[in-house]
C-alpha atoms as a PDB file:
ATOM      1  CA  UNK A   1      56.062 -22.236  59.849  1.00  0.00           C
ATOM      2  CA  UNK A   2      58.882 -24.481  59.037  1.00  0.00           C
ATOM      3  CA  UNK A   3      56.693 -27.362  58.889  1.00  0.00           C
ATOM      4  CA  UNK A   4      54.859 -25.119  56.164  1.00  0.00           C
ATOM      5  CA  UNK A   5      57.624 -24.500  53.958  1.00  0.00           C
ATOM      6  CA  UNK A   6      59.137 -27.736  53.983  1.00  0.00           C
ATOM      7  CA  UNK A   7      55.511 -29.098  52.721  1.00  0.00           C
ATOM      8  CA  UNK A   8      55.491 -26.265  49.943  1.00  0.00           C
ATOM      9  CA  UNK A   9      58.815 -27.583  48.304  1.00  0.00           C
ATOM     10  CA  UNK A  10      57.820 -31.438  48.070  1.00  0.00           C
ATOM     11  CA  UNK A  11      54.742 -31.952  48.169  1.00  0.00           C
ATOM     12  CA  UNK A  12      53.322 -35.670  50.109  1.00  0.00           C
ATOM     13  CA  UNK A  13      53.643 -38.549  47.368  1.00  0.00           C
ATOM     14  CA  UNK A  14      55.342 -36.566  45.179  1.00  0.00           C
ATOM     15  CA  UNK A  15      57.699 -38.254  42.653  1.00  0.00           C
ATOM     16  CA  UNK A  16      59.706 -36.774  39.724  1.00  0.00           C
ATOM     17  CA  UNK A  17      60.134 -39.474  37.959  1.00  0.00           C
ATOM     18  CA  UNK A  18      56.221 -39.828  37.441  1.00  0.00           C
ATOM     19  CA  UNK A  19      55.306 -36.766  36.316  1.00  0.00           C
ATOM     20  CA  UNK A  20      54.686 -36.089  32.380  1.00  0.00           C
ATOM     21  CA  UNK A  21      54.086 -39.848  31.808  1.00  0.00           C
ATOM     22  CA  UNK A  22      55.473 -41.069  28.359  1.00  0.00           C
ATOM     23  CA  UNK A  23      52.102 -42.017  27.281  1.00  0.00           C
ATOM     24  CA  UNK A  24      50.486 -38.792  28.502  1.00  0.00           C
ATOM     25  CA  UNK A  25      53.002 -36.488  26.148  1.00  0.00           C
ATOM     26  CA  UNK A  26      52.291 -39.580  23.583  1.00  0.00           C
ATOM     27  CA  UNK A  27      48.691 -38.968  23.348  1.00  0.00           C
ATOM     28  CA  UNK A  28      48.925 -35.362  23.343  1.00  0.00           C
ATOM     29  CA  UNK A  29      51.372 -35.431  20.323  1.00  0.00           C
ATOM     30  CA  UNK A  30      49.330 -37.913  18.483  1.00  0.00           C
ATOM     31  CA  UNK A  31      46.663 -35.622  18.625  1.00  0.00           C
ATOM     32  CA  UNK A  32      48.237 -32.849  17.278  1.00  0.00           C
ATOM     33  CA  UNK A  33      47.108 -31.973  13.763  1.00  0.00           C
ATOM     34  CA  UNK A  34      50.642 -31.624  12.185  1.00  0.00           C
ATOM     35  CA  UNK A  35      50.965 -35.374  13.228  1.00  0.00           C
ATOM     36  CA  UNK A  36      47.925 -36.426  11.371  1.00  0.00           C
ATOM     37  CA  UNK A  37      48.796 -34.479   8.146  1.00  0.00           C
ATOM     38  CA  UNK A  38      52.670 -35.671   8.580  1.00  0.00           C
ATOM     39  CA  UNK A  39      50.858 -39.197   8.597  1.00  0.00           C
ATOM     40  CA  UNK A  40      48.807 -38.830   6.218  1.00  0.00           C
ATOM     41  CA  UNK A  41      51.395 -37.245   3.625  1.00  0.00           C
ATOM     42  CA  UNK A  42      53.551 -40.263   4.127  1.00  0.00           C
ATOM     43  CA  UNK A  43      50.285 -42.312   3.284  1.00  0.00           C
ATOM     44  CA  UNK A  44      49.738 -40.573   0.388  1.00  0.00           C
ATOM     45  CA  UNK A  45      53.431 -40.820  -1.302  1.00  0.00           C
ATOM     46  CA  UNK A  46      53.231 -44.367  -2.281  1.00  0.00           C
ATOM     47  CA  UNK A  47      49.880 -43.901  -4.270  1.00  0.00           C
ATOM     48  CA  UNK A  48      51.345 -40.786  -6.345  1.00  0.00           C
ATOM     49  CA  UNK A  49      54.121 -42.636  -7.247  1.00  0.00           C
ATOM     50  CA  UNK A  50      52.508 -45.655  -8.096  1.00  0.00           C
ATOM     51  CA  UNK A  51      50.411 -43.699 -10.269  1.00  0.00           C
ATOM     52  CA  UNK A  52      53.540 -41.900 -11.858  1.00  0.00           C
ATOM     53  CA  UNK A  53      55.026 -45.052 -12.485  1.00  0.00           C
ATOM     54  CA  UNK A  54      51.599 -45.988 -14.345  1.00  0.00           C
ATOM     55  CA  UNK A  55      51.566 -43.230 -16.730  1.00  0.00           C
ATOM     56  CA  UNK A  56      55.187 -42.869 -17.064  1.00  0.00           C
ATOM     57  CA  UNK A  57      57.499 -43.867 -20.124  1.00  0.00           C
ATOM     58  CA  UNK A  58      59.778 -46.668 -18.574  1.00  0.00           C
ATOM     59  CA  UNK A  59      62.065 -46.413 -21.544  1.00  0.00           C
ATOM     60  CA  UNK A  60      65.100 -46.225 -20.654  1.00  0.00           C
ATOM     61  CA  UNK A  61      67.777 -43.337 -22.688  1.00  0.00           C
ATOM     62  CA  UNK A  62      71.128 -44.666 -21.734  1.00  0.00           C
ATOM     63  CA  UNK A  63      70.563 -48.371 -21.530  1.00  0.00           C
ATOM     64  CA  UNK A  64      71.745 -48.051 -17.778  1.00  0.00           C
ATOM     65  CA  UNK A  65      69.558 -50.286 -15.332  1.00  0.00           C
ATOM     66  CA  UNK A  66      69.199 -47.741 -11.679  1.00  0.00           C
ATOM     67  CA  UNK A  67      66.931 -48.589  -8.600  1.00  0.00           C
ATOM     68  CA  UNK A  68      64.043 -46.255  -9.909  1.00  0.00           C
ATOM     69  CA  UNK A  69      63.572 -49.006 -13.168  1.00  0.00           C
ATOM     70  CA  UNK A  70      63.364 -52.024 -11.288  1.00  0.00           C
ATOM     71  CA  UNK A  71      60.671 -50.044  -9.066  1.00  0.00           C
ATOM     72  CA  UNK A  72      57.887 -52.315 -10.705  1.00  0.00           C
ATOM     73  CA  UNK A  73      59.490 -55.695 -10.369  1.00  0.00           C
ATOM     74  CA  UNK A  74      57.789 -56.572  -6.689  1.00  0.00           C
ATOM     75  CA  UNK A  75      56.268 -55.011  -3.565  1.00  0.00           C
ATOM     76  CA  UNK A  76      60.207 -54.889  -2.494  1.00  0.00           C
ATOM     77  CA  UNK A  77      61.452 -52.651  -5.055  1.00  0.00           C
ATOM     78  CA  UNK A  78      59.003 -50.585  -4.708  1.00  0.00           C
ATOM     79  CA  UNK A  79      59.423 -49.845  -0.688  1.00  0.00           C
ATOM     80  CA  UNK A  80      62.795 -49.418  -1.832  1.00  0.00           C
ATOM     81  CA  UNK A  81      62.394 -46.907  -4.631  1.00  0.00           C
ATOM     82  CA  UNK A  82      59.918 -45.282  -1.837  1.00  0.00           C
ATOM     83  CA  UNK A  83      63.053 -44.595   0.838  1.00  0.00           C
ATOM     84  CA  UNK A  84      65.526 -44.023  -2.255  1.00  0.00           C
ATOM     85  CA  UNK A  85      63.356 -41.190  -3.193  1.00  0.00           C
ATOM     86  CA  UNK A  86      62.069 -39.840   0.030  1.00  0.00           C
ATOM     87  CA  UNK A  87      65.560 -39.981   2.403  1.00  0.00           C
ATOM     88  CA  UNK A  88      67.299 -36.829   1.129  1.00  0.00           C
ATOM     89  CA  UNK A  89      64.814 -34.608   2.158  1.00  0.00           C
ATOM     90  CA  UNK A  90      60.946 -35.697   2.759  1.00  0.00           C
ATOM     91  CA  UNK A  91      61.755 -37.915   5.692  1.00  0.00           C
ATOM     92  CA  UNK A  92      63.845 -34.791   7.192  1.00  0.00           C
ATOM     93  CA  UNK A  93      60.809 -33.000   7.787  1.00  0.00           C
ATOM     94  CA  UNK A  94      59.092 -34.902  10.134  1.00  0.00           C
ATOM     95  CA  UNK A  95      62.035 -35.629  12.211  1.00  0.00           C
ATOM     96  CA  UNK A  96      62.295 -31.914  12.041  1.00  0.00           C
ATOM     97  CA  UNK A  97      58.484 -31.194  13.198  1.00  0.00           C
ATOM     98  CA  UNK A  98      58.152 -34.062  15.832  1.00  0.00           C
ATOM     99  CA  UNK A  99      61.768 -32.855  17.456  1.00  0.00           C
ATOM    100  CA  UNK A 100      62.201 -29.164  17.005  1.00  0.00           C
ATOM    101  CA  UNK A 101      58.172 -28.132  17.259  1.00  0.00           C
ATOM    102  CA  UNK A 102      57.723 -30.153  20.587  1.00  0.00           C
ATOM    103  CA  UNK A 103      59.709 -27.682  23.501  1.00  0.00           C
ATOM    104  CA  UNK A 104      59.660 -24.296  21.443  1.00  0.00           C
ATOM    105  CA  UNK A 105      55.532 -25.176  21.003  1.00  0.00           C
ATOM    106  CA  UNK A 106      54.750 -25.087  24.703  1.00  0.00           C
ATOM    107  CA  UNK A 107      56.468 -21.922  25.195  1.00  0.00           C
ATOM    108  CA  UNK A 108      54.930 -20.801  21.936  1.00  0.00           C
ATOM    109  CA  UNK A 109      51.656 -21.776  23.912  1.00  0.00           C
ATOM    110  CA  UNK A 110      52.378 -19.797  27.501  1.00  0.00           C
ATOM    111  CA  UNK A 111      52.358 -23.323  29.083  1.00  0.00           C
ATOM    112  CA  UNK A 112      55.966 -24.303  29.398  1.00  0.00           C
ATOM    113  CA  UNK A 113      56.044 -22.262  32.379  1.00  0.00           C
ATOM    114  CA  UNK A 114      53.325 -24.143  33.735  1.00  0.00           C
ATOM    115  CA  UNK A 115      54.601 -27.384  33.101  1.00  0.00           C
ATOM    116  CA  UNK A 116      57.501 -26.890  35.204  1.00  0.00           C
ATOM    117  CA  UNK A 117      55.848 -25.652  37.669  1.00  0.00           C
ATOM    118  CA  UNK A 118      53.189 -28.695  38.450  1.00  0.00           C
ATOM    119  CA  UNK A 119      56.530 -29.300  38.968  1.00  0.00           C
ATOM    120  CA  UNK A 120      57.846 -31.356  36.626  1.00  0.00           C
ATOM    121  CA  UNK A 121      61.820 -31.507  36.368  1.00  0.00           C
ATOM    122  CA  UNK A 122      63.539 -29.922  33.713  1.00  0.00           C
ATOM    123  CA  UNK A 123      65.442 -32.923  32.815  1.00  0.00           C
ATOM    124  CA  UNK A 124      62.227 -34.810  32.964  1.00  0.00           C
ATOM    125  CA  UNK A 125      60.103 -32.570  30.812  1.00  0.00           C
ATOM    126  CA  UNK A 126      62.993 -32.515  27.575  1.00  0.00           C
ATOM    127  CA  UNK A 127      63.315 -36.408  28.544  1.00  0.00           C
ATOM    128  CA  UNK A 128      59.527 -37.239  27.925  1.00  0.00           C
ATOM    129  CA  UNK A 129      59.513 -34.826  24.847  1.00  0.00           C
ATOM    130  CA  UNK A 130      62.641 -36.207  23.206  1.00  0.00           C
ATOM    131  CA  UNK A 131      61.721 -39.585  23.620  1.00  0.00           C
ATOM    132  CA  UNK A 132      58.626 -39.023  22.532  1.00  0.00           C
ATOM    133  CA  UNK A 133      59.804 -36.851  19.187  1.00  0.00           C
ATOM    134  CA  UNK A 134      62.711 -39.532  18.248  1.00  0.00           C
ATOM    135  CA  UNK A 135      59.397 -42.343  18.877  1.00  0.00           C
ATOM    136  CA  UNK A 136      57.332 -40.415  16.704  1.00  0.00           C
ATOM    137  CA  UNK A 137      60.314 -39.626  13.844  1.00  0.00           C
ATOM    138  CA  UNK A 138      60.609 -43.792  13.357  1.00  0.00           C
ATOM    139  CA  UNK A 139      57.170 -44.501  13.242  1.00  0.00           C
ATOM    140  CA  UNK A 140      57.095 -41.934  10.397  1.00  0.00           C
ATOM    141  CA  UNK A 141      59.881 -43.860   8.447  1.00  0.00           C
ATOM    142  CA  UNK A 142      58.809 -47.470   9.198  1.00  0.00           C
ATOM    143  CA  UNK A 143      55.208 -46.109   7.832  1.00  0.00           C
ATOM    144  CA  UNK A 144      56.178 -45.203   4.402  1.00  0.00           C
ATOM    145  CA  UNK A 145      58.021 -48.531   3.722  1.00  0.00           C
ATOM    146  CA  UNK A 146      55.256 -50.269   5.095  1.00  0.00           C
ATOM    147  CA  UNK A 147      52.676 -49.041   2.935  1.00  0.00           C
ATOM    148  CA  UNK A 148      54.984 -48.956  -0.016  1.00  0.00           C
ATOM    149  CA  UNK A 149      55.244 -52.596   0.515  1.00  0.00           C
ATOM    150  CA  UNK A 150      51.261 -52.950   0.944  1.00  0.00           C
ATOM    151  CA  UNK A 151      50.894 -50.870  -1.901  1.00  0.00           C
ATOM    152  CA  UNK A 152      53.507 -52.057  -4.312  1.00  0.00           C
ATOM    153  CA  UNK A 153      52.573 -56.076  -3.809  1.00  0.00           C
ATOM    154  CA  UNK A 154      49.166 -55.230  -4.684  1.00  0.00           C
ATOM    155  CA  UNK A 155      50.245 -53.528  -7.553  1.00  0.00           C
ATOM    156  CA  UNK A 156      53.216 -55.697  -8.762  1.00  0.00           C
ATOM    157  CA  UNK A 157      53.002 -59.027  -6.558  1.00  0.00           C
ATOM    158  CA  UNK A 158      54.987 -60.168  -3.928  1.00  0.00           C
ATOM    159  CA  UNK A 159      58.561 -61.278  -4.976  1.00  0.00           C
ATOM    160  CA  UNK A 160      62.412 -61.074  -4.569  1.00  0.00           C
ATOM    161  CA  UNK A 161      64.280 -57.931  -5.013  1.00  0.00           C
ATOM    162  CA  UNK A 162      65.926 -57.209  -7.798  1.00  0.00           C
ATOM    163  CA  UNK A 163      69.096 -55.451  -7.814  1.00  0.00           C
ATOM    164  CA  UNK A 164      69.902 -52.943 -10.322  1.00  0.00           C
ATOM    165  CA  UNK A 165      73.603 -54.444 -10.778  1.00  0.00           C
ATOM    166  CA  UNK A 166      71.724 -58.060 -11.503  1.00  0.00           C
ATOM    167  CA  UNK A 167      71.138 -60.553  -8.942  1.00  0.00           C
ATOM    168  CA  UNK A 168      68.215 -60.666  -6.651  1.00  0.00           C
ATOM    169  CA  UNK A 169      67.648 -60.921  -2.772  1.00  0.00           C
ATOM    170  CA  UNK A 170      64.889 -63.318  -1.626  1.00  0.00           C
ATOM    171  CA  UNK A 171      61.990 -62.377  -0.092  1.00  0.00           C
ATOM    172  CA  UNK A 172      63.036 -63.156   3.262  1.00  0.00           C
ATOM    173  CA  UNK A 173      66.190 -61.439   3.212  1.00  0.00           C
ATOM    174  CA  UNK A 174      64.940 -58.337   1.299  1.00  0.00           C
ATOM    175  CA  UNK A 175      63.124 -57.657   4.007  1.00  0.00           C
ATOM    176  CA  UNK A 176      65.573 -58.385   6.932  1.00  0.00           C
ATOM    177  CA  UNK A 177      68.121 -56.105   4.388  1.00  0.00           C
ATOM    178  CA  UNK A 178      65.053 -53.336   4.442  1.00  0.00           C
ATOM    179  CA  UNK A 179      64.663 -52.891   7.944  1.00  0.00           C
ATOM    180  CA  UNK A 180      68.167 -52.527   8.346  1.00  0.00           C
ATOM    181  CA  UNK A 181      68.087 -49.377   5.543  1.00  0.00           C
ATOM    182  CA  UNK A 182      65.128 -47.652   7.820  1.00  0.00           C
ATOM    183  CA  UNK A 183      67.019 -48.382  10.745  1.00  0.00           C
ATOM    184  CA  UNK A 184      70.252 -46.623   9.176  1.00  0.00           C
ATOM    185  CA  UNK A 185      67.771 -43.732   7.691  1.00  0.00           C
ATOM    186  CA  UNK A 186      66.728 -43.233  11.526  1.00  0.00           C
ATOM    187  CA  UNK A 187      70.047 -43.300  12.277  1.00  0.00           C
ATOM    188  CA  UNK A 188      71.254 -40.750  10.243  1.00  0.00           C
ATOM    189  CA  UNK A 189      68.018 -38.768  11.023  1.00  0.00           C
ATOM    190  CA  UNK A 190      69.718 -38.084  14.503  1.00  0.00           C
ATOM    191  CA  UNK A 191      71.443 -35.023  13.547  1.00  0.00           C
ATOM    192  CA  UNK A 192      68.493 -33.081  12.233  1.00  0.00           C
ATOM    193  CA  UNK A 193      66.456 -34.382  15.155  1.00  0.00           C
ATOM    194  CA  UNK A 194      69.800 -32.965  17.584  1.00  0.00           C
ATOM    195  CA  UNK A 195      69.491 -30.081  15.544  1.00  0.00           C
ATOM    196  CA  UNK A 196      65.611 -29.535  16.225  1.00  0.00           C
ATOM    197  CA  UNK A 197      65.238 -30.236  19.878  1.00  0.00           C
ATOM    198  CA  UNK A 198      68.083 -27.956  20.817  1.00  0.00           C
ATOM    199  CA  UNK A 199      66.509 -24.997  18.462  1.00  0.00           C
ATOM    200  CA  UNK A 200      63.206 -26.213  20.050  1.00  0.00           C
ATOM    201  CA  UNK A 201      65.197 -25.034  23.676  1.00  0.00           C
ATOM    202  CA  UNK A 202      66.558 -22.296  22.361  1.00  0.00           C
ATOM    203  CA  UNK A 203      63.496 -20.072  20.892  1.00  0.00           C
ATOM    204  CA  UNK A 204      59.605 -19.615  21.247  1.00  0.00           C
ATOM    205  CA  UNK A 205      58.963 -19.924  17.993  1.00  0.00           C
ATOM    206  CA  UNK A 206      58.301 -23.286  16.609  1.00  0.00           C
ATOM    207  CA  UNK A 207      58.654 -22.853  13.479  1.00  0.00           C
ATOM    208  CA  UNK A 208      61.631 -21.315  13.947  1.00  0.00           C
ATOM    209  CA  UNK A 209      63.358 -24.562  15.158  1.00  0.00           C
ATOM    210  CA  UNK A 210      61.784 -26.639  12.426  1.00  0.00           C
ATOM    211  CA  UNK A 211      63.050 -24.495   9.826  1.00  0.00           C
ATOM    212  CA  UNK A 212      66.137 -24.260  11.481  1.00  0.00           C
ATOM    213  CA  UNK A 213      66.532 -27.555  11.340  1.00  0.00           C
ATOM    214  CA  UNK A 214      65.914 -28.237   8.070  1.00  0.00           C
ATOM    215  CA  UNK A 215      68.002 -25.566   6.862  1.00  0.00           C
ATOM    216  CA  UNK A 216      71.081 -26.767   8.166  1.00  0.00           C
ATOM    217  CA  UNK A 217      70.264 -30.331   7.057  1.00  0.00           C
ATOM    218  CA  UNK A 218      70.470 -28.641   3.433  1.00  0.00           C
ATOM    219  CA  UNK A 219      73.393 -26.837   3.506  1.00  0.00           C
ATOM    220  CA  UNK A 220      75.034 -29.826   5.090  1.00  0.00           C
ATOM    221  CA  UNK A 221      74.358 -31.171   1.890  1.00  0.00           C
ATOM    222  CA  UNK A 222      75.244 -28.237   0.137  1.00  0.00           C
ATOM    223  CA  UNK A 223      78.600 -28.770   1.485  1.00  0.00           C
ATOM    224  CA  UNK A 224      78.688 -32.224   0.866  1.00  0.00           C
ATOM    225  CA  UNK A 225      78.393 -32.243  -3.191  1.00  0.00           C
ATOM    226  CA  UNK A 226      81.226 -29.447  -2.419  1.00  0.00           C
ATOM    227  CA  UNK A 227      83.811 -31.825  -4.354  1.00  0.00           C
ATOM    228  CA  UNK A 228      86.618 -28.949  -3.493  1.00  0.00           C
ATOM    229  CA  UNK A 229      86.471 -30.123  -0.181  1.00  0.00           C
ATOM    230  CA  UNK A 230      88.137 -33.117  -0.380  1.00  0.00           C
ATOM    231  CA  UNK A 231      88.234 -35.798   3.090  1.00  0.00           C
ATOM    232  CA  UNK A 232      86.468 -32.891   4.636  1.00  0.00           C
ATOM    233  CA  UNK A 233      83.378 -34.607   3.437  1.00  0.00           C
ATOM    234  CA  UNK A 234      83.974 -37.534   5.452  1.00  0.00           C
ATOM    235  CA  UNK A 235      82.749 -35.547   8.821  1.00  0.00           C
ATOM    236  CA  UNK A 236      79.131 -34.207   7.016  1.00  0.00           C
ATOM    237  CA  UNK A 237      76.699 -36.702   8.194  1.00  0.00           C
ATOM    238  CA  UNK A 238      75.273 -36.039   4.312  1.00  0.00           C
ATOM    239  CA  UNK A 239      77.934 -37.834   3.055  1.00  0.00           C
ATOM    240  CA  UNK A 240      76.874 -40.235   4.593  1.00  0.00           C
ATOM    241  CA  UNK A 241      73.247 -40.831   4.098  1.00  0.00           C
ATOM    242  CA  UNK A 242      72.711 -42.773   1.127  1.00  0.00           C
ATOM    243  CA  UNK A 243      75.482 -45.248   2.348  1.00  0.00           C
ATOM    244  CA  UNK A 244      72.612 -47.936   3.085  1.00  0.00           C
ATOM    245  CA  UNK A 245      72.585 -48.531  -1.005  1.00  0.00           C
ATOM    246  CA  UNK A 246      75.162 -50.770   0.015  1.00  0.00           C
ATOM    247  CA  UNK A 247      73.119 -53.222   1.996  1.00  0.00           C
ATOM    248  CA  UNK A 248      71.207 -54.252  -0.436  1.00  0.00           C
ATOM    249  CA  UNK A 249      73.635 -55.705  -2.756  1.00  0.00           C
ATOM    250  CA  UNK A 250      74.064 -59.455  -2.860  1.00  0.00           C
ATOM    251  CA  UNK A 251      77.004 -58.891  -0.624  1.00  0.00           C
ATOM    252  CA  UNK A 252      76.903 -55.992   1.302  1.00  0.00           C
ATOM    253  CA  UNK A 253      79.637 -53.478   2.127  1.00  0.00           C
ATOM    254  CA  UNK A 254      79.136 -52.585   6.190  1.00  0.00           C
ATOM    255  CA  UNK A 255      81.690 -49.756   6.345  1.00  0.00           C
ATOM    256  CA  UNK A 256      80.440 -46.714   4.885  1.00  0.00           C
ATOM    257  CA  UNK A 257      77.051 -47.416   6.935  1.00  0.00           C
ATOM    258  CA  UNK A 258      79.417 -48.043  10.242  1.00  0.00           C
ATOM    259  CA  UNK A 259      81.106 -44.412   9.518  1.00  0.00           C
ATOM    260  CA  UNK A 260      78.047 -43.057   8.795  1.00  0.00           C
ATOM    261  CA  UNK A 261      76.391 -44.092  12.268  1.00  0.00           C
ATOM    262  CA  UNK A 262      79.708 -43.114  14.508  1.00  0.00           C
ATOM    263  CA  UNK A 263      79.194 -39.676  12.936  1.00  0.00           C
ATOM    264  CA  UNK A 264      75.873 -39.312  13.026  1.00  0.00           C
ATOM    265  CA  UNK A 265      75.315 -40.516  16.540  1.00  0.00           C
ATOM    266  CA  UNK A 266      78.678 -38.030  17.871  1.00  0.00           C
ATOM    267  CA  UNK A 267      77.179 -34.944  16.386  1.00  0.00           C
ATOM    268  CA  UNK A 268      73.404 -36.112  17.799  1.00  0.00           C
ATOM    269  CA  UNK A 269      74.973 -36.556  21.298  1.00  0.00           C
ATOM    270  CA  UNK A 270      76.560 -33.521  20.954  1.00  0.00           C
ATOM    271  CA  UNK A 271      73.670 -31.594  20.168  1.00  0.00           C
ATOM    272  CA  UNK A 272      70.978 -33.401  22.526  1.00  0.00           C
ATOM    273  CA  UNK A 273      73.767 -32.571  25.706  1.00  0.00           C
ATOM    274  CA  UNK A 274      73.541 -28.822  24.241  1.00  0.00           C
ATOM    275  CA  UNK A 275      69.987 -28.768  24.835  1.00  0.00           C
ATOM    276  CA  UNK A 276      69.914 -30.477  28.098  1.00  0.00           C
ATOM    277  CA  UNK A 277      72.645 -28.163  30.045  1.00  0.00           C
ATOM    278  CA  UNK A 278      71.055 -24.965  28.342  1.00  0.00           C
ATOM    279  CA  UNK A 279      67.669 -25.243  29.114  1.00  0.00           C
ATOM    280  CA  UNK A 280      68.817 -26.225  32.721  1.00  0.00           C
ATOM    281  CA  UNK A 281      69.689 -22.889  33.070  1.00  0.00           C
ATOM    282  CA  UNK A 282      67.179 -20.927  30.689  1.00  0.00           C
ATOM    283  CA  UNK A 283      65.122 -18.635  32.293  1.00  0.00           C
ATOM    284  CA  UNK A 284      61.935 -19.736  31.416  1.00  0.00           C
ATOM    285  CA  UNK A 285      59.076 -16.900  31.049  1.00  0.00           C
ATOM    286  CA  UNK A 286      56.724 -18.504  28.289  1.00  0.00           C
END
């Protein structure tokens, strides 16, 4: 009998570390329809704004030169009007859906329960999920630049990129300066995707996380434009998120993006170590 029970709580070969294979929750989430449309809406953004800038006006009122009117000067300025306009809020959402649907969906589904019982460790199953969700979030953003870049070269050619203030980057280091912006943009992403996997823990309903998520992410920068609030400011992680403007000038200013990614990274740690000692001890029923 005691042979028995010992063989009912590990099982022979068993190993916790190899259940829920990255590439197994990978597939499954590539799958999913939300991650199609989320792709495909990121697609799609370059093309409507190439075709805005095409029937536009590109008169300009004021006689001020901003990022948005040196949009058609090269494929560069173009992938850079792209993450100028799509930062503050469309590139929230799918770090939102890819981090806050993934948990609160499989209890939304009944299978959660059944997850962790094949078994696969707690710690395991939120490991392979976030991993997964944060994987998923920068594909998302090094998509849209990518295509913007595709898109905008065809359109405008291939060439240095000018900067509003005058000056230009070269090619080569416009696009070493670029992929530093998306990685600062996935940076700062961290707190909504915090935000979303520990809602995603915390309730059944999926789109309650998401929402969640994205909620907070605008008041934070509610707050933020809050000028009464002085230094306060200086902790919102929205105060921080347009801070990469500064890298691509022809000499860029590091420390607003180095604040900007000590506070963004605390709060996400913060938030992802919420998640990880609560579901530990969440009854699961779903």
């Amino acid at each position: 009998m005691s042979t028995l029970a010992e063989g009912t709580e590990t099982a022979s070969g068993y190993r916790a570390g190899r259940t829920l294979p990255l590439r197994v929750e990978l597939v499954r989430q590539l799958k999913r329809r939300r991650t199609l449309v989320m792709g495909a809406i990121l697609t799609a953004l370059p093309f409507v704004l190439l075709i805005a800038f095409a029937i536009g006006n590109p008169s300009r009122g004021n006689g001020q030169v901003t990022l948005m009117d040196t949009a058609t000067s090269s494929g560069a300025n173009f992938a850079a009007v792209n993450l100028f306009v799509s930062a503050g809020f469309l590139l929230v959402i799918p770090v939102a859906l890819f981090c806050g649907d993934t948990v609160a969906s499989e209890a939304g589904w009944s299978s959660l329960r059944y997850l962790l019982a094949a078994p696969v460790p707690r710690a395991r199953l939120l490991w392979s999920k976030l991993v997964v969700g944060l994987g998923l979030s920068l594909a998302a953003m090094i998509l849209l630049p990518v295509v913007a870049l595709a898109v905008g070269t065809a359109a405008y050619g291939w060439g240095p990129l000018q900067i509003p203030a005058g000056g230009a980057l070269g090619t080569g280091t416009a696009t070493q300066r670029l992929l530093v912006v998306v990685a600062y943009i996935f940076v700062s992403q961290l707190v909504t995707a915090g935000l979303a996997f520990w809602l995603s823990t915390k309730t059944d309903a999926p789109l309650g996380a998401v929402g969640g998520a994205v909620g907070l992410t605008i008041v934070g920068n509610v707050l933020d434009a809050v000028t009464a609030l002085g230094h306060w400011r200086d902790f919102l992680p929205a105060h921080w998120q347009f801070a990469w403007a500064d890298a691509v000038q022809p000499h860029p200013e590091w420390s607003g993006m180095i604040q900007g990614t000590a506070i963004s990274i605390t709060y996400a740690l913060v938030l992802f170590a919420l998640a990880f000692r609560g579901f530990a001890r969440k009854d699961v029923v779903s």
